[in-house]
PDB file of N, CA and C in Angstrom:
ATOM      1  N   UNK A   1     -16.395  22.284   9.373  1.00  0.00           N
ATOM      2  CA  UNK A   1     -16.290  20.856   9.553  1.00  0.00           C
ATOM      3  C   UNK A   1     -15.186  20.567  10.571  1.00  0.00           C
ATOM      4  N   UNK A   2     -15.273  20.007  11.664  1.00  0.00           N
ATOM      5  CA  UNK A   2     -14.524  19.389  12.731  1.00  0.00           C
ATOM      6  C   UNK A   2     -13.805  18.017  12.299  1.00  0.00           C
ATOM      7  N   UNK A   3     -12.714  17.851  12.625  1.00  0.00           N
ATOM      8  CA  UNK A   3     -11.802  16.366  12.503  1.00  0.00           C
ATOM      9  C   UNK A   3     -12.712  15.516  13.059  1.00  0.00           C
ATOM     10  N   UNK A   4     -13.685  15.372  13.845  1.00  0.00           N
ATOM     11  CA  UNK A   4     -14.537  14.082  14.243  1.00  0.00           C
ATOM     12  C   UNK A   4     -15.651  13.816  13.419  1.00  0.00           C
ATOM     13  N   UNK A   5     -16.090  14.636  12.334  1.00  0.00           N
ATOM     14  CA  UNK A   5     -17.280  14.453  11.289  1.00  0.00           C
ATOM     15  C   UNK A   5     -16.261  13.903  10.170  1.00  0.00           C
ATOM     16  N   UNK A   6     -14.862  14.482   9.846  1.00  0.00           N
ATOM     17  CA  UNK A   6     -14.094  13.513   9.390  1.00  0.00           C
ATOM     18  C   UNK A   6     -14.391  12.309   9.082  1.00  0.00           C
ATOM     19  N   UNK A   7     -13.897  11.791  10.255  1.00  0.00           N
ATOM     20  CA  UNK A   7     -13.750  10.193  10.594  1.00  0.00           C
ATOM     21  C   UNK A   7     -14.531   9.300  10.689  1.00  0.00           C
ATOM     22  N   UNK A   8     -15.218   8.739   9.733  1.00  0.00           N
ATOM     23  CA  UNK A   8     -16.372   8.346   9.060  1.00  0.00           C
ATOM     24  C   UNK A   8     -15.622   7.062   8.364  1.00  0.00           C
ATOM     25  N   UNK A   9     -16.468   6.092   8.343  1.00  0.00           N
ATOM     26  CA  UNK A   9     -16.092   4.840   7.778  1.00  0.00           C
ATOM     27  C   UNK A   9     -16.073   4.904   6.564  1.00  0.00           C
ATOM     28  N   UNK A  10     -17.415   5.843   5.930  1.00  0.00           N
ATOM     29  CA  UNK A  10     -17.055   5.792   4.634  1.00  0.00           C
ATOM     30  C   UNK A  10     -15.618   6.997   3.961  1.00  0.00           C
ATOM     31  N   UNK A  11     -14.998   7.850   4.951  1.00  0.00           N
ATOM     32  CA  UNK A  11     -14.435   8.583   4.423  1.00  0.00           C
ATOM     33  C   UNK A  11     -13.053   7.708   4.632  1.00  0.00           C
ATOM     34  N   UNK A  12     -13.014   6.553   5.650  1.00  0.00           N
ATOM     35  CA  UNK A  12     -12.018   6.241   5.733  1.00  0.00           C
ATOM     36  C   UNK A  12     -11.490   4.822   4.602  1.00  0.00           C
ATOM     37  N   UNK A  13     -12.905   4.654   3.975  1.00  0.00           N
ATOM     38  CA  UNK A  13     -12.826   3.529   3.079  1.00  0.00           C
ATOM     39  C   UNK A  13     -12.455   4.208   2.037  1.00  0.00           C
ATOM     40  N   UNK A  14     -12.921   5.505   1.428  1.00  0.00           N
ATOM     41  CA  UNK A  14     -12.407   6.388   0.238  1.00  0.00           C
ATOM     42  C   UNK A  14     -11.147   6.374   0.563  1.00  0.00           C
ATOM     43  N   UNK A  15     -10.256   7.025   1.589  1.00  0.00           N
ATOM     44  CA  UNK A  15      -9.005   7.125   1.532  1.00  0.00           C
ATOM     45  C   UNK A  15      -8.518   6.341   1.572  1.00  0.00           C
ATOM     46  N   UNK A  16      -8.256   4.496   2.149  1.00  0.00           N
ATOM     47  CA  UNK A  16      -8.020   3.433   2.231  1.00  0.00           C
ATOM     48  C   UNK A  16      -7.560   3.372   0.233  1.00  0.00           C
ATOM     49  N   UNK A  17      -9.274   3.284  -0.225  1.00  0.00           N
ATOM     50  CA  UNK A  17      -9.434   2.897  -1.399  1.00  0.00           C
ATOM     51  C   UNK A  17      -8.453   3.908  -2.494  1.00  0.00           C
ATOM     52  N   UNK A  18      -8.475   5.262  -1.981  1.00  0.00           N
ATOM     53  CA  UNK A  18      -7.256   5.763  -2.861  1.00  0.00           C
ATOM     54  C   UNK A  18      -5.879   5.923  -3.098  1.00  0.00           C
ATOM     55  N   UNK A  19      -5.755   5.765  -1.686  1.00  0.00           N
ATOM     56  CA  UNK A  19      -4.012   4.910  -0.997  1.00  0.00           C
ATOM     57  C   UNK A  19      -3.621   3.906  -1.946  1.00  0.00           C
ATOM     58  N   UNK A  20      -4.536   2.910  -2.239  1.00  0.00           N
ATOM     59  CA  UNK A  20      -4.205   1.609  -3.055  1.00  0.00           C
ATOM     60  C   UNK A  20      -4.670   1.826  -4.186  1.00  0.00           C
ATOM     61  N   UNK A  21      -5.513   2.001  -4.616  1.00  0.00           N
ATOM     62  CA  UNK A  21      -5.243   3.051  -6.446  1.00  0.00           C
ATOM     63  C   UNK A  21      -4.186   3.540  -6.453  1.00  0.00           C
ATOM     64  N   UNK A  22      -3.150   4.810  -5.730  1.00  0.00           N
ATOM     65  CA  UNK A  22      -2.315   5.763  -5.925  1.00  0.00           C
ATOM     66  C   UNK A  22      -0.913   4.288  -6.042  1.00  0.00           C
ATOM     67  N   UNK A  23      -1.035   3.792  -4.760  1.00  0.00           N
ATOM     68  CA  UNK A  23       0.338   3.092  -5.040  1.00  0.00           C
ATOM     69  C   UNK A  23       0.425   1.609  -5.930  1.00  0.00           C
ATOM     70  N   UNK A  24      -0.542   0.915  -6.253  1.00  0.00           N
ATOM     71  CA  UNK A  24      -1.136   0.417  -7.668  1.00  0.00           C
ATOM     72  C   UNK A  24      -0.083   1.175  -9.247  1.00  0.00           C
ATOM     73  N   UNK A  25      -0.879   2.192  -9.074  1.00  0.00           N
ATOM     74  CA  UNK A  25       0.014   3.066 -10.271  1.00  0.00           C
ATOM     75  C   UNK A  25       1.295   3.551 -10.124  1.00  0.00           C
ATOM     76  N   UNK A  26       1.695   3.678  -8.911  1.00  0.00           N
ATOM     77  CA  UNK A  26       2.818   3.967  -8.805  1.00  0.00           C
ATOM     78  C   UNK A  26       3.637   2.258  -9.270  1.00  0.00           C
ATOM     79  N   UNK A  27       3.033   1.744  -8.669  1.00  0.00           N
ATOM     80  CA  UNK A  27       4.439   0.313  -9.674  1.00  0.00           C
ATOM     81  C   UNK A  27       4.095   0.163 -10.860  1.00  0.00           C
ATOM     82  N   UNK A  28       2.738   0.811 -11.890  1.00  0.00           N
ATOM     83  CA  UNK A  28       2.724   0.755 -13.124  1.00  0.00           C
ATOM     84  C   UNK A  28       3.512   1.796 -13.553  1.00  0.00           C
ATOM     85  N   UNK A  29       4.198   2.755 -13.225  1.00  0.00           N
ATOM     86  CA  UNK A  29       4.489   3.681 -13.330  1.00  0.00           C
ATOM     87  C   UNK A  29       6.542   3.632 -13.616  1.00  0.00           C
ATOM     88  N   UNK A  30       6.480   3.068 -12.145  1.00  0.00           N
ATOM     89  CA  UNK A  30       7.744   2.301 -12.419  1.00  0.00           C
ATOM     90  C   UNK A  30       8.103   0.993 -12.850  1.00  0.00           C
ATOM     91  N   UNK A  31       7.176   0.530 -13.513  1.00  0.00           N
ATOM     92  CA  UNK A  31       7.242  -0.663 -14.870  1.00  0.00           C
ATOM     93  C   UNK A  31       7.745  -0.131 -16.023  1.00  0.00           C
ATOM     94  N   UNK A  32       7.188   0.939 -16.038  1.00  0.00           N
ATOM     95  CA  UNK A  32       6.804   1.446 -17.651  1.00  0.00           C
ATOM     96  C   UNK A  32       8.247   2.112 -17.492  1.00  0.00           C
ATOM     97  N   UNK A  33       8.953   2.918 -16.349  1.00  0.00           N
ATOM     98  CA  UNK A  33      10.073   3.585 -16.335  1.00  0.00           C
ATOM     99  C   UNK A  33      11.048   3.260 -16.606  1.00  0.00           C
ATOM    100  N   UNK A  34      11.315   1.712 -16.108  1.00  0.00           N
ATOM    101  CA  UNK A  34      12.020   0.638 -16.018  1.00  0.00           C
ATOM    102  C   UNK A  34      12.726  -0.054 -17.383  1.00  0.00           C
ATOM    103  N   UNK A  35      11.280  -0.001 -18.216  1.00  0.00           N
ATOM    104  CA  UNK A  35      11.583  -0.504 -19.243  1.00  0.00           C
ATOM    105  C   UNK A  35      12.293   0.884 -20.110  1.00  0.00           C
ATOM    106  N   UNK A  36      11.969   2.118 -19.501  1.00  0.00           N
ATOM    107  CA  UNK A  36      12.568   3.245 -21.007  1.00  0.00           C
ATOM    108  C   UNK A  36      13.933   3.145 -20.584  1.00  0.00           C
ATOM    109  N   UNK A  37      14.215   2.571 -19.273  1.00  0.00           N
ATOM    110  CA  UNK A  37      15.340   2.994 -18.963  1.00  0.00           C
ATOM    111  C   UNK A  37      15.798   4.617 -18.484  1.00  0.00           C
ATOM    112  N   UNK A  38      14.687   5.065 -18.090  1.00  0.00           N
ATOM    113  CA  UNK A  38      15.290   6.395 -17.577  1.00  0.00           C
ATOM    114  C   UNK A  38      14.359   6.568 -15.900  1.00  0.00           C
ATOM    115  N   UNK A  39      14.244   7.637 -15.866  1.00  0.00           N
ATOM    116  CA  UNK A  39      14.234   8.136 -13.756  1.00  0.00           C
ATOM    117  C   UNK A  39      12.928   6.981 -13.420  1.00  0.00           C
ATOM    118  N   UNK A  40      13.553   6.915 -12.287  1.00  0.00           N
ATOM    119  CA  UNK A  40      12.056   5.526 -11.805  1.00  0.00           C
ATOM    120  C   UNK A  40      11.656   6.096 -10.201  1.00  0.00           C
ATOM    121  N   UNK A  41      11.329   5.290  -9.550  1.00  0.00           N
ATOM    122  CA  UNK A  41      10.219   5.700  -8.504  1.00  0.00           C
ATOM    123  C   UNK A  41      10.850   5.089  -7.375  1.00  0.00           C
ATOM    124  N   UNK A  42      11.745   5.547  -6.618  1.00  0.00           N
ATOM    125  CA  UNK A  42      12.734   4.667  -5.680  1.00  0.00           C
ATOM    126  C   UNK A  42      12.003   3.880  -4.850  1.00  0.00           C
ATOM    127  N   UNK A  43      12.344   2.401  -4.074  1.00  0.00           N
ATOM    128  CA  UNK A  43      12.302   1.507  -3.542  1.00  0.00           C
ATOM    129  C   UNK A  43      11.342   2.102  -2.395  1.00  0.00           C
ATOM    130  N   UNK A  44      12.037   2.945  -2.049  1.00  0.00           N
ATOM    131  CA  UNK A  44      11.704   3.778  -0.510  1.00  0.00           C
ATOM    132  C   UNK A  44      10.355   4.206  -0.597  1.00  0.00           C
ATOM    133  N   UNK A  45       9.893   4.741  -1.863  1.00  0.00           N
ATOM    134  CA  UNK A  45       8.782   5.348  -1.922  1.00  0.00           C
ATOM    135  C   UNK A  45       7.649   4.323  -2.552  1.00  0.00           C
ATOM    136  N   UNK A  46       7.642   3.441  -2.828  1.00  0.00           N
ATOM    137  CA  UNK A  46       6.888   2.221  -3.058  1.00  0.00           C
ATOM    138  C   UNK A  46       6.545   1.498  -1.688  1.00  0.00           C
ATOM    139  N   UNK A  47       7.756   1.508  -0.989  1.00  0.00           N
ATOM    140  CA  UNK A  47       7.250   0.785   0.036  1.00  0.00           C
ATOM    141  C   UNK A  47       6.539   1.909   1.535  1.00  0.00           C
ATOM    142  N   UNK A  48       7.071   2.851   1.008  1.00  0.00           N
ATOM    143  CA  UNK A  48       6.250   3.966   2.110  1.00  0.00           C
ATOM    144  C   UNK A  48       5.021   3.825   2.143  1.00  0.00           C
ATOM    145  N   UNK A  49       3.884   4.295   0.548  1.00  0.00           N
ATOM    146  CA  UNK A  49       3.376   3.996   0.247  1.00  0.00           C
ATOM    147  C   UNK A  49       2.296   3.110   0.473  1.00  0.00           C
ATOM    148  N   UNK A  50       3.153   1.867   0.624  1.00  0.00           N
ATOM    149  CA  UNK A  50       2.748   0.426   0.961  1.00  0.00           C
ATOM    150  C   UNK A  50       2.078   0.572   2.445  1.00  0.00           C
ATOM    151  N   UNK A  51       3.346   0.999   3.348  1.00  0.00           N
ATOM    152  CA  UNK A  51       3.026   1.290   4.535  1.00  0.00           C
ATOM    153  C   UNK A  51       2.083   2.023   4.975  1.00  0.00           C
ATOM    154  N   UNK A  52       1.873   3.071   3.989  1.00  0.00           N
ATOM    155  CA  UNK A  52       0.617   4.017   4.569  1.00  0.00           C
ATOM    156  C   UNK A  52      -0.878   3.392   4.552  1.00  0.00           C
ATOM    157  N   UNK A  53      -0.964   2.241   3.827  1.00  0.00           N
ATOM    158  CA  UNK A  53      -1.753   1.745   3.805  1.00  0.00           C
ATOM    159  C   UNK A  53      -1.873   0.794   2.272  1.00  0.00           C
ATOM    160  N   UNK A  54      -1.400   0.986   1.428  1.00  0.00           N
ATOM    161  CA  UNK A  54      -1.265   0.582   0.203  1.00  0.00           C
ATOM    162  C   UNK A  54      -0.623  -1.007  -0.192  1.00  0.00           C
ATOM    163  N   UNK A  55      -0.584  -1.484   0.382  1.00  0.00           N
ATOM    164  CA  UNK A  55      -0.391  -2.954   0.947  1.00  0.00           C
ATOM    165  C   UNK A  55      -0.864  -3.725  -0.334  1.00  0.00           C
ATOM    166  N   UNK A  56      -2.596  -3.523  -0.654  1.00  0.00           N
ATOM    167  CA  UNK A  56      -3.325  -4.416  -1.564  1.00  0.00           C
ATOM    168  C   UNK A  56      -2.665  -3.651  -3.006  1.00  0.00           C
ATOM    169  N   UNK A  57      -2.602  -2.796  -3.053  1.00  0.00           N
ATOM    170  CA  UNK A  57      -2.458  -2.139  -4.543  1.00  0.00           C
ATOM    171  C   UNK A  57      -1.238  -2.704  -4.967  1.00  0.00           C
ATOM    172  N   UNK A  58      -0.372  -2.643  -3.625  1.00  0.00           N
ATOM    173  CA  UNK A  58       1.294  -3.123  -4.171  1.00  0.00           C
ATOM    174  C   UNK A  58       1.248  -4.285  -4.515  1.00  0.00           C
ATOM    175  N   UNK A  59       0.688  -5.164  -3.948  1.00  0.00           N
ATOM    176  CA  UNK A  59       0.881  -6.555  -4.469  1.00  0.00           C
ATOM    177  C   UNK A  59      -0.075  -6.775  -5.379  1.00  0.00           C
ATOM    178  N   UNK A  60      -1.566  -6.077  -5.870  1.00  0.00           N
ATOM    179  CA  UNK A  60      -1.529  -6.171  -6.877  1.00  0.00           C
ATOM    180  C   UNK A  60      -1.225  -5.653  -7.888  1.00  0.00           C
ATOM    181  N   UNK A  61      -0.538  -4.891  -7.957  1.00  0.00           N
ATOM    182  CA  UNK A  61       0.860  -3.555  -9.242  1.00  0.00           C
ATOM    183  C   UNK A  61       1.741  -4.706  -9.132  1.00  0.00           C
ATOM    184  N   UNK A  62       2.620  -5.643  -8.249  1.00  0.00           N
ATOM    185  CA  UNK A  62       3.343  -6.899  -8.424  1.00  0.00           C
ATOM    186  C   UNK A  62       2.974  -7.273  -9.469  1.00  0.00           C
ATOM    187  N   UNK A  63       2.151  -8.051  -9.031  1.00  0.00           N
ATOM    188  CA  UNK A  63       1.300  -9.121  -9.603  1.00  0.00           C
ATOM    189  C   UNK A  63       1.037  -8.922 -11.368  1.00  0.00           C
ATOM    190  N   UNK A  64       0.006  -7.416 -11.503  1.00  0.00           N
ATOM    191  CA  UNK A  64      -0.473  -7.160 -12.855  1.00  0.00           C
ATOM    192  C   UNK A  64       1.079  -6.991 -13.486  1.00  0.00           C
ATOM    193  N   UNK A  65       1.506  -6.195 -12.952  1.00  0.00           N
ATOM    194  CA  UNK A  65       2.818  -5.178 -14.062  1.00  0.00           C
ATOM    195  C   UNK A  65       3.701  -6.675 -13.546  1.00  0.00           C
ATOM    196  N   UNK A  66       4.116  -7.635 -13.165  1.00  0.00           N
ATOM    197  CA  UNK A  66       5.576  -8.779 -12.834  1.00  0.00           C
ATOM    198  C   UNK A  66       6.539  -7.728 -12.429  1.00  0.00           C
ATOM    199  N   UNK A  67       6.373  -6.793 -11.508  1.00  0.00           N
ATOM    200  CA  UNK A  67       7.197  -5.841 -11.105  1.00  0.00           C
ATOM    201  C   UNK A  67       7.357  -6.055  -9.879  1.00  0.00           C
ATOM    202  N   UNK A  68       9.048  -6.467  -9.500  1.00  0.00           N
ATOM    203  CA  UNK A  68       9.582  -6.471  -8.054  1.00  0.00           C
ATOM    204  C   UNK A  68       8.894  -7.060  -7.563  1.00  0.00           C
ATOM    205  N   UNK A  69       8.924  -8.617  -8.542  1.00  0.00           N
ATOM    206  CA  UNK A  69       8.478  -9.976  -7.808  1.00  0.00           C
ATOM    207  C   UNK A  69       9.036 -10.545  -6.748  1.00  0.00           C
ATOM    208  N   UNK A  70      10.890 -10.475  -7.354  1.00  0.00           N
ATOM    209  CA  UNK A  70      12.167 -11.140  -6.465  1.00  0.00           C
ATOM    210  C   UNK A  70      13.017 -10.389  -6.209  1.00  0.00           C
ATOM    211  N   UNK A  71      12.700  -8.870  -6.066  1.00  0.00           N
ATOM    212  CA  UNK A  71      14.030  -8.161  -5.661  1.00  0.00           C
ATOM    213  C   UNK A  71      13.968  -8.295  -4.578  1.00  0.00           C
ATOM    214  N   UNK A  72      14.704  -8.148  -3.649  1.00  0.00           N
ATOM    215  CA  UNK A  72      15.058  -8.376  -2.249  1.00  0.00           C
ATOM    216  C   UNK A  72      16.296  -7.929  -1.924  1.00  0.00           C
ATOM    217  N   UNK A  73      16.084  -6.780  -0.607  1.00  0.00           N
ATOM    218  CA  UNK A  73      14.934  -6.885   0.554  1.00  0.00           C
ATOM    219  C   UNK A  73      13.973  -6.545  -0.075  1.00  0.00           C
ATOM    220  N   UNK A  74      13.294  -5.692  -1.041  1.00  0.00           N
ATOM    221  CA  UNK A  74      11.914  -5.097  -1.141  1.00  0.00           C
ATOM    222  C   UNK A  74      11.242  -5.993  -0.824  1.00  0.00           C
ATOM    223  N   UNK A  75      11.083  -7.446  -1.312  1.00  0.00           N
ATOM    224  CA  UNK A  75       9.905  -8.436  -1.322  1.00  0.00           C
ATOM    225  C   UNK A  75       9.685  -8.589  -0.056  1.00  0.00           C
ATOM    226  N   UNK A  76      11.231  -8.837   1.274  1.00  0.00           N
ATOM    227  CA  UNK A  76      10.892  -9.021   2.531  1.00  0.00           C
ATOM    228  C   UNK A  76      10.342  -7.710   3.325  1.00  0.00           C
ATOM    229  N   UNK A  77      10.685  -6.803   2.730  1.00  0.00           N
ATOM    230  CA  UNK A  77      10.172  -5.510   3.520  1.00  0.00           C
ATOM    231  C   UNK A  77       8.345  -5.467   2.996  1.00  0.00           C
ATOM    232  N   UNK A  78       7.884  -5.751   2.007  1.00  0.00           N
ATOM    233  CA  UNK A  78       6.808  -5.788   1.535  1.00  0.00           C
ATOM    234  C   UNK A  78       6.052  -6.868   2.250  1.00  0.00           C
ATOM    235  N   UNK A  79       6.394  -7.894   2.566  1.00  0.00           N
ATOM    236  CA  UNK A  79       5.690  -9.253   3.097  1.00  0.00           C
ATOM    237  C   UNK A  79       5.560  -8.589   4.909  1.00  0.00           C
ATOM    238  N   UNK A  80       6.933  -7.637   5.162  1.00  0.00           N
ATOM    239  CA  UNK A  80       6.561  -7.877   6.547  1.00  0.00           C
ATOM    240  C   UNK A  80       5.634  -6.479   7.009  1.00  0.00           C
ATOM    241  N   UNK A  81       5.486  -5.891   6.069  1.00  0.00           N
ATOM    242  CA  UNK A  81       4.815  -4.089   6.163  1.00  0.00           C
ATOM    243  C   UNK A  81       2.808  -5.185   6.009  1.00  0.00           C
ATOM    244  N   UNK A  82       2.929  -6.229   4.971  1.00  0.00           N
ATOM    245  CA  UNK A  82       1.440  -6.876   5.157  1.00  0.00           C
ATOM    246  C   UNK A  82       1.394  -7.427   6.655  1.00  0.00           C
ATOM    247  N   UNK A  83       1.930  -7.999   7.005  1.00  0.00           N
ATOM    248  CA  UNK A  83       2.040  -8.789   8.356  1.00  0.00           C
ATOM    249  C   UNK A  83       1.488  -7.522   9.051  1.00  0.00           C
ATOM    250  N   UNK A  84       2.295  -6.644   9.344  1.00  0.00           N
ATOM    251  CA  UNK A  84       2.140  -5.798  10.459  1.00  0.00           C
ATOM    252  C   UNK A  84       0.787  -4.921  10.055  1.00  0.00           C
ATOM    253  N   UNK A  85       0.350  -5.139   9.200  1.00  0.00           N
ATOM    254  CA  UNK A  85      -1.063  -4.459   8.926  1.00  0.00           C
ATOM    255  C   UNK A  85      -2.100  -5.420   9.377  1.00  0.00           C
ATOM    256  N   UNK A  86      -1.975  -6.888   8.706  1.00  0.00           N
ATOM    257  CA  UNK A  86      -2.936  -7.689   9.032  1.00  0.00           C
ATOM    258  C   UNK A  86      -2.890  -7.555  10.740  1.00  0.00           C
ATOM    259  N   UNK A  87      -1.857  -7.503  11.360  1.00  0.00           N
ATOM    260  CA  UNK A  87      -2.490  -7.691  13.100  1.00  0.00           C
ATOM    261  C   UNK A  87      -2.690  -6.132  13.515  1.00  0.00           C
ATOM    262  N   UNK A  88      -2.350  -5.172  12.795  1.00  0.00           N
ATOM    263  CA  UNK A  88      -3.317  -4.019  13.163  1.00  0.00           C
ATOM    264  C   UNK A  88      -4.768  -3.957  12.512  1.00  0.00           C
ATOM    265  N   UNK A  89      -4.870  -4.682  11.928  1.00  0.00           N
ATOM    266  CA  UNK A  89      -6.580  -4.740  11.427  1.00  0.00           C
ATOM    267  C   UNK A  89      -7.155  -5.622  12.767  1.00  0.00           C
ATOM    268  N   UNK A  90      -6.737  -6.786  12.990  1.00  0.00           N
ATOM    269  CA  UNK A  90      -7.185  -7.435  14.183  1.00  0.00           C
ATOM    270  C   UNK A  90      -7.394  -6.986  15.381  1.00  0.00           C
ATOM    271  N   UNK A  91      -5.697  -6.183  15.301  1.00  0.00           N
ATOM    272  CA  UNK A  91      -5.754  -5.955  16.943  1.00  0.00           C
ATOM    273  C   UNK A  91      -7.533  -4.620  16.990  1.00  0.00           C
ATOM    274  N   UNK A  92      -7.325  -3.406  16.181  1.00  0.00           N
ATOM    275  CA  UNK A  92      -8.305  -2.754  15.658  1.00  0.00           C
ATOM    276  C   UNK A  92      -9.899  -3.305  15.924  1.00  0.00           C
ATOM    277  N   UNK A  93      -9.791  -4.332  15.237  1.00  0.00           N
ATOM    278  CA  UNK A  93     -11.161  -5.345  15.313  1.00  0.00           C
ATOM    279  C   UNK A  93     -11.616  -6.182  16.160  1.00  0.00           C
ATOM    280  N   UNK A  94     -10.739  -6.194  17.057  1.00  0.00           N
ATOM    281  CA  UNK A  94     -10.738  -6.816  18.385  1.00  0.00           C
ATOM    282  C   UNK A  94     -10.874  -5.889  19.223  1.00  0.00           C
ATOM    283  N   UNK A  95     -10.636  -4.757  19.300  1.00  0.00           N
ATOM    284  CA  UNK A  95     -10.700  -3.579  20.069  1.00  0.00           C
ATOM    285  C   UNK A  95     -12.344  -3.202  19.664  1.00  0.00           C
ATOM    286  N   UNK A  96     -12.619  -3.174  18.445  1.00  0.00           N
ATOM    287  CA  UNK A  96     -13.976  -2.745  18.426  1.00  0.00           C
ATOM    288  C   UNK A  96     -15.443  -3.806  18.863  1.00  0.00           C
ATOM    289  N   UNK A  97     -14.738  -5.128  18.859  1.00  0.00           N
ATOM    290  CA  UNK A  97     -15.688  -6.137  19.145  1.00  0.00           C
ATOM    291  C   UNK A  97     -15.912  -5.858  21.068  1.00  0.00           C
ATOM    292  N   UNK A  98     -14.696  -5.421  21.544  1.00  0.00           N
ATOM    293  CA  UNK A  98     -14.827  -5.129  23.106  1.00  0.00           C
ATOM    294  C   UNK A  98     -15.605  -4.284  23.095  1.00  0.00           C
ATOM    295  N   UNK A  99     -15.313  -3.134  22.974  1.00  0.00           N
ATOM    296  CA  UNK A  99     -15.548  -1.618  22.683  1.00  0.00           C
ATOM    297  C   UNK A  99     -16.945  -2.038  22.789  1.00  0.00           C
TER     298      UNK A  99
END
């Protein structure tokens, strides 16, 4: 198998789709940690995460678990990691409407 049979819409929607499952659980994960009070899932790696693509899962792991609604920076680093995705989906989708 070659890296260009790879790259398949549907393989890229599976990995999309498991990016945001994986980091989803990762803030249920550090909900649940949170509350025992013992090792949790650092800031850094939630929002990496986020960045790799995990954007929807994080805000909805926010959302479900009320986890790192108002901490801040996370919330501003989280709002601006969506931003910069939404205009790479565009710029992306605008490239393919030329294309």
């Amino acid at each position: 198998m070659t890296i260009p049979t790879l790259l398949t819409l549907p393989n890229a929607l599976g990995l999309f789709a498991l990016v945001n499952l994986w980091t989803f659980m990762l803030f249920g994960f550090d909900k649940i940690r949170a509350a025992q009070g013992t090792w949790r899932v650092s800031e850094g790696t939630l929002l990496a995460w986020a960045f790799l693509g995990g954007t929807i899962g994080a805000y909805a792991g926010r959302a479900l678990f009320r986890h790192k609604t108002r901490k801040q920076p996370f919330s501003s680093h989280l709002h601006q990691t969506a931003i910069l995705h939404v205009f790479a989906v565009a710029l992306v989708g605008g490239w393919m409407l030329v294309g």
